[in-house]
PDB file of N, CA and C in Angstrom:
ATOM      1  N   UNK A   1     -26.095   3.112   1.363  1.00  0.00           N
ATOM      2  CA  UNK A   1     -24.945   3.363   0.497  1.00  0.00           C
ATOM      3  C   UNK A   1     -24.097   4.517   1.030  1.00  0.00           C
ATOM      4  N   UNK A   2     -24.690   5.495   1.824  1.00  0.00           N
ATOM      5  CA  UNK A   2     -24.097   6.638   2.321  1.00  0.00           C
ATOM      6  C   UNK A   2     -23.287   6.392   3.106  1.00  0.00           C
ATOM      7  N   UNK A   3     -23.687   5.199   4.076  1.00  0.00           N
ATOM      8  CA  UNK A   3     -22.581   4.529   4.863  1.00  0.00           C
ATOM      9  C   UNK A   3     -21.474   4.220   4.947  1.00  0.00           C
ATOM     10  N   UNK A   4     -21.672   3.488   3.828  1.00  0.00           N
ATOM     11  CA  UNK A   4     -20.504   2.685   2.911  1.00  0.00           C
ATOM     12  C   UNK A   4     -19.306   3.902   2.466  1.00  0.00           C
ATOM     13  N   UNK A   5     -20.046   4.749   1.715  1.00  0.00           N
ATOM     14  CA  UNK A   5     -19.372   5.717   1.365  1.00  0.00           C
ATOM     15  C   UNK A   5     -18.387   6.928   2.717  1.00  0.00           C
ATOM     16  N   UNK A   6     -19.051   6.852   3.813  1.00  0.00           N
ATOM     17  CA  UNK A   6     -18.469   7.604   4.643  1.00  0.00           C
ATOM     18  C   UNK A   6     -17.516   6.618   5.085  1.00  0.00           C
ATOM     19  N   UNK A   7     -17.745   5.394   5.889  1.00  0.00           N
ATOM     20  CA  UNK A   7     -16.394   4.486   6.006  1.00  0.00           C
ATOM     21  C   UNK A   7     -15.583   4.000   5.386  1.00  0.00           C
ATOM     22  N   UNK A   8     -16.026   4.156   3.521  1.00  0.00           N
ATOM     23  CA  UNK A   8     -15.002   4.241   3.115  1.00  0.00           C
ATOM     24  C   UNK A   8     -13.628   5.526   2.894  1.00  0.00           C
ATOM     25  N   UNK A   9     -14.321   6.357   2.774  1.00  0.00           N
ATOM     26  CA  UNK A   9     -14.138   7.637   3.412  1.00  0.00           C
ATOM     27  C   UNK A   9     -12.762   8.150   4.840  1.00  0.00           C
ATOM     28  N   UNK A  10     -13.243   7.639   5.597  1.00  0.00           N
ATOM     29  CA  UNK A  10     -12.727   7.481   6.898  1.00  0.00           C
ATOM     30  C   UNK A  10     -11.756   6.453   7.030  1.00  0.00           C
ATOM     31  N   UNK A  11     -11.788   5.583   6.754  1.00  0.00           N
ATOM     32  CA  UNK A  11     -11.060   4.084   6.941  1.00  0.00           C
ATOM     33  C   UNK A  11      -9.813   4.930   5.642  1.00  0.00           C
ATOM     34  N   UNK A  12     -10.320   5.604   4.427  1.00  0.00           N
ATOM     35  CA  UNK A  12      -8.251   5.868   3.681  1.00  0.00           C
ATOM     36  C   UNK A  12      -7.486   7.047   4.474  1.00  0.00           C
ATOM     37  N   UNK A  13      -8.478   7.787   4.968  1.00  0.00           N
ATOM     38  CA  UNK A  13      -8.343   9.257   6.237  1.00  0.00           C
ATOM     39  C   UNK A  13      -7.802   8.589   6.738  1.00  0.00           C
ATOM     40  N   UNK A  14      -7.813   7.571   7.809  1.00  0.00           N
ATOM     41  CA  UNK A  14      -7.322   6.652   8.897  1.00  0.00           C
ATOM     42  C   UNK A  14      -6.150   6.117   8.630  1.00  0.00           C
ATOM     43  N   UNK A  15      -6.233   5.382   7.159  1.00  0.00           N
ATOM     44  CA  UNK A  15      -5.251   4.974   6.669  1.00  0.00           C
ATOM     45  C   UNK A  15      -3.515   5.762   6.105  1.00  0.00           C
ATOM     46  N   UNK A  16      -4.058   7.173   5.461  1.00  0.00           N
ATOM     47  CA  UNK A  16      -2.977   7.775   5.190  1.00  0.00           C
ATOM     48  C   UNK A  16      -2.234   8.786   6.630  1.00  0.00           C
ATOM     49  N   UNK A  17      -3.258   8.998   7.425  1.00  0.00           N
ATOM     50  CA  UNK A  17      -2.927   9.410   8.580  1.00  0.00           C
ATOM     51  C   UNK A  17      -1.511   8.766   9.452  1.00  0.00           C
ATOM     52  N   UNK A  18      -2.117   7.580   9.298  1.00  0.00           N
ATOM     53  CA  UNK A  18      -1.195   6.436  10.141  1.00  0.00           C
ATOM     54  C   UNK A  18      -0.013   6.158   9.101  1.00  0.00           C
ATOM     55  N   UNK A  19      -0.226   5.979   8.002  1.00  0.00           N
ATOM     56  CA  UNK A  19       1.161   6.091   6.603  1.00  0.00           C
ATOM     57  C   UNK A  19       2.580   6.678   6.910  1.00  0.00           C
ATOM     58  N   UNK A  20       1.416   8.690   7.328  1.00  0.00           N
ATOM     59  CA  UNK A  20       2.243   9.760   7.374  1.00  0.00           C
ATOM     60  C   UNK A  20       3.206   9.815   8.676  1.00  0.00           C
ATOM     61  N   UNK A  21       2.032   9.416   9.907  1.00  0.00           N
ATOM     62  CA  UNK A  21       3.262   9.414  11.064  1.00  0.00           C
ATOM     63  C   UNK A  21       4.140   8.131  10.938  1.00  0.00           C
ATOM     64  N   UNK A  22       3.473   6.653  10.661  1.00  0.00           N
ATOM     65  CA  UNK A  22       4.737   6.056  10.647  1.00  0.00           C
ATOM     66  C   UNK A  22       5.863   6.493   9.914  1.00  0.00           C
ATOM     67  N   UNK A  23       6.096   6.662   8.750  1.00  0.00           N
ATOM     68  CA  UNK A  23       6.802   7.360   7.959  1.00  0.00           C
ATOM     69  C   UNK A  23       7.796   8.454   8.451  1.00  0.00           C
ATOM     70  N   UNK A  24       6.953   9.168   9.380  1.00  0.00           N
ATOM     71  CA  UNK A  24       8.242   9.865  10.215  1.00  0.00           C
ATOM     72  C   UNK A  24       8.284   9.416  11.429  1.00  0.00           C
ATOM     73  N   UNK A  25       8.453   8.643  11.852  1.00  0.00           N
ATOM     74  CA  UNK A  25       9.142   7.939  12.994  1.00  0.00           C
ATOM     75  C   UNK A  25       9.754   7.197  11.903  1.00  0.00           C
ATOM     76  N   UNK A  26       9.882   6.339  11.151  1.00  0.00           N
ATOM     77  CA  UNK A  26      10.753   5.427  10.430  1.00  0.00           C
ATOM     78  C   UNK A  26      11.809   6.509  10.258  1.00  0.00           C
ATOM     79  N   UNK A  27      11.516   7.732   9.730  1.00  0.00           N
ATOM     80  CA  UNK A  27      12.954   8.552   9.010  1.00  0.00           C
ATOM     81  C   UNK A  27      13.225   9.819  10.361  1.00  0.00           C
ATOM     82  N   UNK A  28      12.497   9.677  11.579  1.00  0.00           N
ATOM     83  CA  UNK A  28      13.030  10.284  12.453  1.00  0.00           C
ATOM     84  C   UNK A  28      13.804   9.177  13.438  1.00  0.00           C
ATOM     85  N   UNK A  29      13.531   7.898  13.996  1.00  0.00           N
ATOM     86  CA  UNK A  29      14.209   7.167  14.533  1.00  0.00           C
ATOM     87  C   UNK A  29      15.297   6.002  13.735  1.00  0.00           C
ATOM     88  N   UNK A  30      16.553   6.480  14.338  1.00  0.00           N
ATOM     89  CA  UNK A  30      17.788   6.031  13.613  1.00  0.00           C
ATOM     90  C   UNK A  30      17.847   4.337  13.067  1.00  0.00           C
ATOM     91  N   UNK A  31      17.429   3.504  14.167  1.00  0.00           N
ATOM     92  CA  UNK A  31      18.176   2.067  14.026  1.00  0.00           C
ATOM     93  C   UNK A  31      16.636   1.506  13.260  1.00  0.00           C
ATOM     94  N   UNK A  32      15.618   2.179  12.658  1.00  0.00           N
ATOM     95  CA  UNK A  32      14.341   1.970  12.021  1.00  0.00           C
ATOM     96  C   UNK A  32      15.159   1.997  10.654  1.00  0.00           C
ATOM     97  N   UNK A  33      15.135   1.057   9.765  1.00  0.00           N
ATOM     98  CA  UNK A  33      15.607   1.097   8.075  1.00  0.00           C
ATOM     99  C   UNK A  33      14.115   1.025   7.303  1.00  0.00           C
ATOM    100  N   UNK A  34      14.609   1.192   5.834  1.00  0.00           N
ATOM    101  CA  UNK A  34      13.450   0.975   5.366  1.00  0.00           C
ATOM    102  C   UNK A  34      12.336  -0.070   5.079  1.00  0.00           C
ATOM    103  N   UNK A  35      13.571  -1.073   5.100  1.00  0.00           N
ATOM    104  CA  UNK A  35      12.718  -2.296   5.593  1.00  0.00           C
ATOM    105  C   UNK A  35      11.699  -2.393   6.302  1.00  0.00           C
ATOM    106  N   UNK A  36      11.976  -1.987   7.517  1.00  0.00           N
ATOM    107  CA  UNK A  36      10.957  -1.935   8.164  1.00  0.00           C
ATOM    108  C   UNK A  36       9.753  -0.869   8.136  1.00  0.00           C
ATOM    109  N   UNK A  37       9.764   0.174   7.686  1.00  0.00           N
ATOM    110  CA  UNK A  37       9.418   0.954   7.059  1.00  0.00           C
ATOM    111  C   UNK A  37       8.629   0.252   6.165  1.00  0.00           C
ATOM    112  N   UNK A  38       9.024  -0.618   5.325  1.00  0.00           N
ATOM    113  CA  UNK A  38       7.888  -1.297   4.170  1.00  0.00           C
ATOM    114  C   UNK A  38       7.100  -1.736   5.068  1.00  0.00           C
ATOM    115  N   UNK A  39       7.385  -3.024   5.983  1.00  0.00           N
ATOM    116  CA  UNK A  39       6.678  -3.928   6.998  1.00  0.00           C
ATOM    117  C   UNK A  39       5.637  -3.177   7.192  1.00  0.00           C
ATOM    118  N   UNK A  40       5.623  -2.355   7.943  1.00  0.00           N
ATOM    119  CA  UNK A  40       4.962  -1.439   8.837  1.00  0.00           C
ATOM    120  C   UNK A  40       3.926  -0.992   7.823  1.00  0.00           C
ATOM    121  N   UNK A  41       4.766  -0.197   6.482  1.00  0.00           N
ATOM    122  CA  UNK A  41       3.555   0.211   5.582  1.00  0.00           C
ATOM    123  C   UNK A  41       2.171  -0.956   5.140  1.00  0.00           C
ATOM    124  N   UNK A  42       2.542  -2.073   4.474  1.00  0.00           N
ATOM    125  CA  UNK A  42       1.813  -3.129   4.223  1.00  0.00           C
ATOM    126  C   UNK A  42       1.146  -3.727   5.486  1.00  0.00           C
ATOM    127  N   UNK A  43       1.696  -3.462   6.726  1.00  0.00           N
ATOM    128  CA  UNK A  43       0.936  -4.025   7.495  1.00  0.00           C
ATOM    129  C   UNK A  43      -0.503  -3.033   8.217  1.00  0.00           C
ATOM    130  N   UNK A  44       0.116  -1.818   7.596  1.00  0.00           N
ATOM    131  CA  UNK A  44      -1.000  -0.773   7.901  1.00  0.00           C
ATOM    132  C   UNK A  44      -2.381  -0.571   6.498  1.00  0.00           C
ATOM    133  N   UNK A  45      -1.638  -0.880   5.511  1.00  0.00           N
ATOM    134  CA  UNK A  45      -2.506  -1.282   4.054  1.00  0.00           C
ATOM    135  C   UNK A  45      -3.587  -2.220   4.365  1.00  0.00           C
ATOM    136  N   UNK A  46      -2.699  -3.155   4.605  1.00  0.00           N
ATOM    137  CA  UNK A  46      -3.799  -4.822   4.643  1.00  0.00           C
ATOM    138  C   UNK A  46      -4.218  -4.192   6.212  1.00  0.00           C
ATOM    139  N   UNK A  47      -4.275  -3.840   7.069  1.00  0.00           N
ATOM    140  CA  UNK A  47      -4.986  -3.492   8.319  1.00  0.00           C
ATOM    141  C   UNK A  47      -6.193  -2.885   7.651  1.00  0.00           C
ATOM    142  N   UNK A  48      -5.705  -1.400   6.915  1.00  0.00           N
ATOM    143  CA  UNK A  48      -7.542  -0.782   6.702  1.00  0.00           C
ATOM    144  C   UNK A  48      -7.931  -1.504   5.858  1.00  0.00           C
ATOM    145  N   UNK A  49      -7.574  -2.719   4.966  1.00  0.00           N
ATOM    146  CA  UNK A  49      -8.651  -3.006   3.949  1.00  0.00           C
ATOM    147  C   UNK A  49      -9.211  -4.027   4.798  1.00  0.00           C
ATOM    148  N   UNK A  50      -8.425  -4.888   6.022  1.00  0.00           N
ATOM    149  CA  UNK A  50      -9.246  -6.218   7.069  1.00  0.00           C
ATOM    150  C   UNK A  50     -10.236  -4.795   7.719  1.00  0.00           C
ATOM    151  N   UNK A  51     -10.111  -4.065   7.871  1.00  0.00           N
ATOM    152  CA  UNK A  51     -11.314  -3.236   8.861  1.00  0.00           C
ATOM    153  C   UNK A  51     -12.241  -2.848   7.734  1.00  0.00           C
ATOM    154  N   UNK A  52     -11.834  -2.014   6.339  1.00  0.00           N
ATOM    155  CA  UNK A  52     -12.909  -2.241   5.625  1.00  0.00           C
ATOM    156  C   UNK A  52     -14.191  -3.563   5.567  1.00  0.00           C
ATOM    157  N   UNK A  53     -13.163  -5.009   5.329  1.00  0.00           N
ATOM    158  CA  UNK A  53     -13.743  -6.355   5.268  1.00  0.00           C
ATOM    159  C   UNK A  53     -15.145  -6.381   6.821  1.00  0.00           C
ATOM    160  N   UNK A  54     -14.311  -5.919   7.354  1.00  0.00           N
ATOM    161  CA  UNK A  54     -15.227  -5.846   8.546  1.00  0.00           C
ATOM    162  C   UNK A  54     -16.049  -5.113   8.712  1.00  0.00           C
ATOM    163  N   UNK A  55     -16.343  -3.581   8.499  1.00  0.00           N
ATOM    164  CA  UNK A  55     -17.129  -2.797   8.350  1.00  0.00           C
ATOM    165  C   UNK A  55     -18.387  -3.371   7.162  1.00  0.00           C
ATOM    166  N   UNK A  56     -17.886  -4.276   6.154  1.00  0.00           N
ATOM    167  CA  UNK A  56     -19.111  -4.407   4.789  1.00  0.00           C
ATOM    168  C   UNK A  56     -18.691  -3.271   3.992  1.00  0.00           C
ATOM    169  N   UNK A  57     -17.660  -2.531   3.835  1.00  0.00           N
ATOM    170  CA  UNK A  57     -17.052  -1.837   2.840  1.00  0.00           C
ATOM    171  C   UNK A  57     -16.178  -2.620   1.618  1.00  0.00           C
ATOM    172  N   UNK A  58     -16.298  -2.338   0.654  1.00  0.00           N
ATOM    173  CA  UNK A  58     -15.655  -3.344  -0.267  1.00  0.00           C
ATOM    174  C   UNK A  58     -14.071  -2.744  -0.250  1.00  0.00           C
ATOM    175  N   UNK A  59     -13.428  -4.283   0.038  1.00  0.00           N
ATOM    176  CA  UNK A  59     -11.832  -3.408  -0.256  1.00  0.00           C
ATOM    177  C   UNK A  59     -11.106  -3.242  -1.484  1.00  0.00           C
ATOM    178  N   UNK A  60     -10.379  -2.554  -1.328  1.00  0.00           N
ATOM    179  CA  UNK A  60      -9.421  -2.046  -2.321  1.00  0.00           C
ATOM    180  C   UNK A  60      -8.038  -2.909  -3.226  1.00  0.00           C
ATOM    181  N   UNK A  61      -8.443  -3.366  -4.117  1.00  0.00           N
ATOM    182  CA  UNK A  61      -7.477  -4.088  -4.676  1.00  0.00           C
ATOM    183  C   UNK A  61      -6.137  -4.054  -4.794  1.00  0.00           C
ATOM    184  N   UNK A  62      -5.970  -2.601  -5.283  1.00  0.00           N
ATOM    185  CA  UNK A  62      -4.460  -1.828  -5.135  1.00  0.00           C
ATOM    186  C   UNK A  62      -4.322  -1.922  -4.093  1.00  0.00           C
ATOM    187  N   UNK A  63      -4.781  -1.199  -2.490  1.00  0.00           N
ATOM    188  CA  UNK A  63      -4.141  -1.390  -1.710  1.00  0.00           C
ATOM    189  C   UNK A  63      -3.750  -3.054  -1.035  1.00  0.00           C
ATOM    190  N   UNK A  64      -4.612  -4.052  -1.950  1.00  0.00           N
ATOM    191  CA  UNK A  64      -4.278  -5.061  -0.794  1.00  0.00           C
ATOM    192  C   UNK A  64      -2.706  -5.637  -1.891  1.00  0.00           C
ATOM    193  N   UNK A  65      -2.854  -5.146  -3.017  1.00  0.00           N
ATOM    194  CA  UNK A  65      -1.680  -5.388  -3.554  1.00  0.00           C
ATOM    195  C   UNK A  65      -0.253  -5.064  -3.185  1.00  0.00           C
ATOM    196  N   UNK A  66      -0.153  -3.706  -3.004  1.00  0.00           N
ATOM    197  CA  UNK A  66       0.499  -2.483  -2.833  1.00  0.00           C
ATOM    198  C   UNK A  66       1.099  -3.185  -1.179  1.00  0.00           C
ATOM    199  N   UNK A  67       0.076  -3.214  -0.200  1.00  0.00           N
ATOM    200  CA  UNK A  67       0.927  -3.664   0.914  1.00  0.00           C
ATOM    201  C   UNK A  67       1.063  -5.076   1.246  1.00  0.00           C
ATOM    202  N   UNK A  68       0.588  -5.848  -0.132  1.00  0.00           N
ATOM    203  CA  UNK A  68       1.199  -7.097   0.324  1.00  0.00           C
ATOM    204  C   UNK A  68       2.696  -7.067  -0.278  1.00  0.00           C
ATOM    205  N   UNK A  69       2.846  -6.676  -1.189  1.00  0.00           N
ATOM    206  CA  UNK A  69       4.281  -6.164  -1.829  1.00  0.00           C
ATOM    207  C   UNK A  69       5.111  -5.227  -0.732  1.00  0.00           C
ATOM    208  N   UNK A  70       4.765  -4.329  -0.090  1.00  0.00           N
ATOM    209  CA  UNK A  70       5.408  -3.866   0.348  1.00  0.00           C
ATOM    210  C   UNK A  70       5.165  -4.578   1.986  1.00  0.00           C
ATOM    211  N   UNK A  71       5.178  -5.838   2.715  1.00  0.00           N
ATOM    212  CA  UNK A  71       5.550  -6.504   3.649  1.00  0.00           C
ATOM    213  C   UNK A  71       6.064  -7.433   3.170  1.00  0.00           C
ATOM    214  N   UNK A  72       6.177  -8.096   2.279  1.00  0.00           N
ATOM    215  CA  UNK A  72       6.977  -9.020   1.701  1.00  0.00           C
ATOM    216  C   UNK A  72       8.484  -8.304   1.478  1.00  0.00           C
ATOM    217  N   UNK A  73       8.284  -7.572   0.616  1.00  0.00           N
ATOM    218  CA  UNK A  73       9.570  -6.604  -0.020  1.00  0.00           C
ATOM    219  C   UNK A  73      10.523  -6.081   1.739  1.00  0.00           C
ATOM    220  N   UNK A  74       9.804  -5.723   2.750  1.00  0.00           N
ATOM    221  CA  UNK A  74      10.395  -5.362   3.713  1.00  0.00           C
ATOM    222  C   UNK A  74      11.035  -6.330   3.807  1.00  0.00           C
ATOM    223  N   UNK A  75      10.296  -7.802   4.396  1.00  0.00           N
ATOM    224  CA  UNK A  75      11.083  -8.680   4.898  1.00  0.00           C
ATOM    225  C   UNK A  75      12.013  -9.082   4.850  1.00  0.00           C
ATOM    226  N   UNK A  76      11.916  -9.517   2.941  1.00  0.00           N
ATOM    227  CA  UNK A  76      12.887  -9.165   1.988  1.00  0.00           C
ATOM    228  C   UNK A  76      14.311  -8.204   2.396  1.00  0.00           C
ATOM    229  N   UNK A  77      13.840  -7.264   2.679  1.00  0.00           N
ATOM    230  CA  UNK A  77      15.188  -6.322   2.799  1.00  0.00           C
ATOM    231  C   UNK A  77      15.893  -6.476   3.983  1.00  0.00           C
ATOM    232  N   UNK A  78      15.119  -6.879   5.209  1.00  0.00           N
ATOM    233  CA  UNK A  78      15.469  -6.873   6.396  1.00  0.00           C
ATOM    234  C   UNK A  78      15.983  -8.374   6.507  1.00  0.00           C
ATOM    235  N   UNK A  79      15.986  -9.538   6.109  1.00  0.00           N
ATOM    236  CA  UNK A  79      16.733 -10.283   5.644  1.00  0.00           C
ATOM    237  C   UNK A  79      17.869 -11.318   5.216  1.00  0.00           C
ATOM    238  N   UNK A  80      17.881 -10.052   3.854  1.00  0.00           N
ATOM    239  CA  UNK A  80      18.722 -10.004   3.080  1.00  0.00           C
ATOM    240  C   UNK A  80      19.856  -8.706   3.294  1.00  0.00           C
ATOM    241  N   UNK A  81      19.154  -8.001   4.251  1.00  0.00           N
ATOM    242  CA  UNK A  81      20.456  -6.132   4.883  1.00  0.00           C
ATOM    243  C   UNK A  81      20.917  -5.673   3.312  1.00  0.00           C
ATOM    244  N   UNK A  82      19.743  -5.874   2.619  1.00  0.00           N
ATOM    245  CA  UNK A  82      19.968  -4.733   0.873  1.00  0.00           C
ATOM    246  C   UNK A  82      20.405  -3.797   1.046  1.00  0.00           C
ATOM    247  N   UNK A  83      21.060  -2.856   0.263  1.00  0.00           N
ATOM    248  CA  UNK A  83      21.504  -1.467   0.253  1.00  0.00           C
ATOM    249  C   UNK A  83      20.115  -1.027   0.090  1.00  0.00           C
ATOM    250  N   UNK A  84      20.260   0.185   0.880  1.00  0.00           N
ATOM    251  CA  UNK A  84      18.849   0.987   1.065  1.00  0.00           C
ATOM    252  C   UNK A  84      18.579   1.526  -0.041  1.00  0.00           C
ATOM    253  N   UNK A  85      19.063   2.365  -0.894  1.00  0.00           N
ATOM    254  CA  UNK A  85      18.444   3.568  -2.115  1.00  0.00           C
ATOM    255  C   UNK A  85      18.183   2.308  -3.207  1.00  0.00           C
ATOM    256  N   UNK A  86      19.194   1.182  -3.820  1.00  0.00           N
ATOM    257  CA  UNK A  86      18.525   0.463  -4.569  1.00  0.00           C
ATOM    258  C   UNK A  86      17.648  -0.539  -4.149  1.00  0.00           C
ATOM    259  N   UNK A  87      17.294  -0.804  -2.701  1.00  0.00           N
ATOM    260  CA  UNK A  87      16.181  -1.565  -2.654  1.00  0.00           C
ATOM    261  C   UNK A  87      15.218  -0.686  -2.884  1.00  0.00           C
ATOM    262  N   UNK A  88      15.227   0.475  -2.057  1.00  0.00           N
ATOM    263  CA  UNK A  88      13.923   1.163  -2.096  1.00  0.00           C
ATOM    264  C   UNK A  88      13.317   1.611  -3.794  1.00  0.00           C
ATOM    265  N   UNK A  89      14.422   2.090  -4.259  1.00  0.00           N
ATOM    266  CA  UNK A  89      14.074   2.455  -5.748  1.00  0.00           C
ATOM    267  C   UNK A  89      13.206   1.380  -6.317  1.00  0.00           C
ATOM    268  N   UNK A  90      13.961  -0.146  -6.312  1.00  0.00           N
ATOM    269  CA  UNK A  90      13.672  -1.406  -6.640  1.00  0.00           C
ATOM    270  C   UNK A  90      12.220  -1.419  -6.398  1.00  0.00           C
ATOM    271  N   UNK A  91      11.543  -1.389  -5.085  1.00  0.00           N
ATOM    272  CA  UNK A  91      10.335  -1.409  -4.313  1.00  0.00           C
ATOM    273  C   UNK A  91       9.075  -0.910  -4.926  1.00  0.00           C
ATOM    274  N   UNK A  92       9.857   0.620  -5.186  1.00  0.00           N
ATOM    275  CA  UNK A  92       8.873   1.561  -5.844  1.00  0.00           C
ATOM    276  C   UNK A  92       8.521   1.271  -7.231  1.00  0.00           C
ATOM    277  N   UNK A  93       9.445   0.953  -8.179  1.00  0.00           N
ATOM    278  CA  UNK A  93       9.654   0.259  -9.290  1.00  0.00           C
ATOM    279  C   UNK A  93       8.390  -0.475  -9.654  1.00  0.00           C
ATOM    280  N   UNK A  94       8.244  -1.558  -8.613  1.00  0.00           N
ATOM    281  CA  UNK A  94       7.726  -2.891  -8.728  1.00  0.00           C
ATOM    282  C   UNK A  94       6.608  -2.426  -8.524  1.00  0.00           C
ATOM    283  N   UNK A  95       6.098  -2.098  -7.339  1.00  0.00           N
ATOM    284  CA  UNK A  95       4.893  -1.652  -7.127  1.00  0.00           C
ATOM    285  C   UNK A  95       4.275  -0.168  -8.120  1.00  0.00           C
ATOM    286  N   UNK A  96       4.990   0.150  -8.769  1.00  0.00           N
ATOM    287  CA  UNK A  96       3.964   1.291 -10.195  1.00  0.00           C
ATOM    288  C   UNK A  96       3.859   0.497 -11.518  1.00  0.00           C
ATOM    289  N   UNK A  97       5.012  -0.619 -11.403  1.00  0.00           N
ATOM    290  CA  UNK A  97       4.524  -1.384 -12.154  1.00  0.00           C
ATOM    291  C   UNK A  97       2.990  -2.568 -11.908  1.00  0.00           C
ATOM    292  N   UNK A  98       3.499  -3.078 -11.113  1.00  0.00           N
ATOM    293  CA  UNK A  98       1.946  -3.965 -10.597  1.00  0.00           C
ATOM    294  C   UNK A  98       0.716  -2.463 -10.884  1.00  0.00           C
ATOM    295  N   UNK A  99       1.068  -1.658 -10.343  1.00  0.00           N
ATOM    296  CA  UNK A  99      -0.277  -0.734 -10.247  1.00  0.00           C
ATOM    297  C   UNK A  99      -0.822  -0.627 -11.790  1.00  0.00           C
ATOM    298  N   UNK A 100       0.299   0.351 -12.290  1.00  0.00           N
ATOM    299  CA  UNK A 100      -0.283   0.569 -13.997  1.00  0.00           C
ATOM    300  C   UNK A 100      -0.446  -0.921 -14.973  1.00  0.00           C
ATOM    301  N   UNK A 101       0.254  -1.843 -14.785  1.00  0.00           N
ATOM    302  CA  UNK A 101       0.005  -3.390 -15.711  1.00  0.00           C
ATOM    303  C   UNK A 101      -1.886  -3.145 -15.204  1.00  0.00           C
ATOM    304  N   UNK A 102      -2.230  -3.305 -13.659  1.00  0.00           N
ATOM    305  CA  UNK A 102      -3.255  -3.737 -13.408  1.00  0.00           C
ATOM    306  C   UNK A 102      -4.844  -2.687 -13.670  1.00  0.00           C
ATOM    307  N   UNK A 103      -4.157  -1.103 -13.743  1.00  0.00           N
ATOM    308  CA  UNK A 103      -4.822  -0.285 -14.848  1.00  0.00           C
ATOM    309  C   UNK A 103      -5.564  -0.386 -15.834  1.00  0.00           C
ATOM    310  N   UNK A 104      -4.293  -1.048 -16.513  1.00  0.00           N
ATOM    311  CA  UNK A 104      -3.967  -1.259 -18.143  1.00  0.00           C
ATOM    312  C   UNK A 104      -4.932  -2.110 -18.318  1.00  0.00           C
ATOM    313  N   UNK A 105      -5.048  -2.942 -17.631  1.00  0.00           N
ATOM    314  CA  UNK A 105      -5.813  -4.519 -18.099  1.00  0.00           C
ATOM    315  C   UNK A 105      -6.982  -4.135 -17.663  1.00  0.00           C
ATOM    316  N   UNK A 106      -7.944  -3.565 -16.599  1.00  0.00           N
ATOM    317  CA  UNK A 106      -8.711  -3.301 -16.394  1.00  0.00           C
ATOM    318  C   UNK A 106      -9.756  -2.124 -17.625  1.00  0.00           C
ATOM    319  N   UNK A 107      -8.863  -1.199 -17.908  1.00  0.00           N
ATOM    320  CA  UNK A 107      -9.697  -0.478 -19.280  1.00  0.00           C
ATOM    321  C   UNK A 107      -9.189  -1.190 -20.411  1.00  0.00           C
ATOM    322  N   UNK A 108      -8.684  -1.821 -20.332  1.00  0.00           N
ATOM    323  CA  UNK A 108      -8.143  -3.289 -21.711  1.00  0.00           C
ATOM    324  C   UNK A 108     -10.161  -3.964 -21.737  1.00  0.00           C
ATOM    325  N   UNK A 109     -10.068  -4.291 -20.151  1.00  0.00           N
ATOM    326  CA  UNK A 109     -11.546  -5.373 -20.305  1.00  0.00           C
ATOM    327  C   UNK A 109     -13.203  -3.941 -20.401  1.00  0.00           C
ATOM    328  N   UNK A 110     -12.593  -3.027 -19.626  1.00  0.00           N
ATOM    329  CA  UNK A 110     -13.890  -2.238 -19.817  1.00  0.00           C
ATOM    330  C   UNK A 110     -14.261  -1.200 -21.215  1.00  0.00           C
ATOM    331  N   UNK A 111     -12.783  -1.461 -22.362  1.00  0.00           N
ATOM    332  CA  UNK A 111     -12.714  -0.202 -23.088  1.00  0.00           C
ATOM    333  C   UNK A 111     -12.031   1.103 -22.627  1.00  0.00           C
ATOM    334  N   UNK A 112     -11.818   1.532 -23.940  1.00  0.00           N
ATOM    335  CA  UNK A 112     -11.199   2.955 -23.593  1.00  0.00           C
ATOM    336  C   UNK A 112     -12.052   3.995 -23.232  1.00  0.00           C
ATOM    337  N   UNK A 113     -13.214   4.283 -23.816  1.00  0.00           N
ATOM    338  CA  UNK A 113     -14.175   4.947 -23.650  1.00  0.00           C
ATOM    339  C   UNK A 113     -14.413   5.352 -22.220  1.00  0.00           C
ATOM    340  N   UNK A 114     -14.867   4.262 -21.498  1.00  0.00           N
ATOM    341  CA  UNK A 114     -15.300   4.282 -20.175  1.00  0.00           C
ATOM    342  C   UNK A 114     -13.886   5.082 -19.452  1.00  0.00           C
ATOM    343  N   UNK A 115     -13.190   5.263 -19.536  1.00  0.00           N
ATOM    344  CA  UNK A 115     -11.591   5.365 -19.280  1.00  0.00           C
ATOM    345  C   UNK A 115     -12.044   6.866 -18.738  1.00  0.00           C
ATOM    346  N   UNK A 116     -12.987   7.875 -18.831  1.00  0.00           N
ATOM    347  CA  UNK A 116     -13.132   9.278 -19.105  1.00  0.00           C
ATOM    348  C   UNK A 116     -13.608   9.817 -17.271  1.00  0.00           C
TER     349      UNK A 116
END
């Protein structure tokens, strides 16, 4: 179990690591939009949860949510050439919604109690 726990461990380390620099190369290199910027994010999401899958670490629901929304939503933008601040707003929107609905329903089925 200790295992499990250290690669899981390592594999979101790995994961937000790679988040942070793409993230600035997206907003340090010019002809990079956010579009692609999403792409990149979701494709780095669903990457650590396929290496979790592979390791025997159980993956992460949110994240496989979170960056399947956000490679779709890129594509989406890249596209369609959306205005950047209301797609992105749009993006973020969607995805705290999916997150908290899927919260909600989860201490909906386990109780409030457990919630602590």
């Amino acid at each position: 179990m200790e295992k499990v726990q250290t690669w899981d461990r390592n594999l979101a380390t790995i994961g937000l690591g790679a988040l942070l620099i793409w993230w600035g190369v997206v907003l340090l290199v010019d002809p990079l939009t956010i579009g692609i910027g999403a792409i990149g994010t979701g494709l780095i999401l669903l990457g650590i949860n396929l290496a979790r899958l592979l390791k025997g670490v159980p993956t992460k629901g949110s994240t496989t949510v979170v960056g399947t929304i956000a490679l779709v939503w890129g594509a989406l933008d890249q596209a369609l050439a959306l205005h950047l601040w209301p797609s992105l707003a749009t993006m973020l929107i969607v995805i705290g919604v999916v997150v908290l609905v899927g919260e909600l329903l989860r201490v909906r089925q386990i109780g409030f109690g457990a919630w602590r």
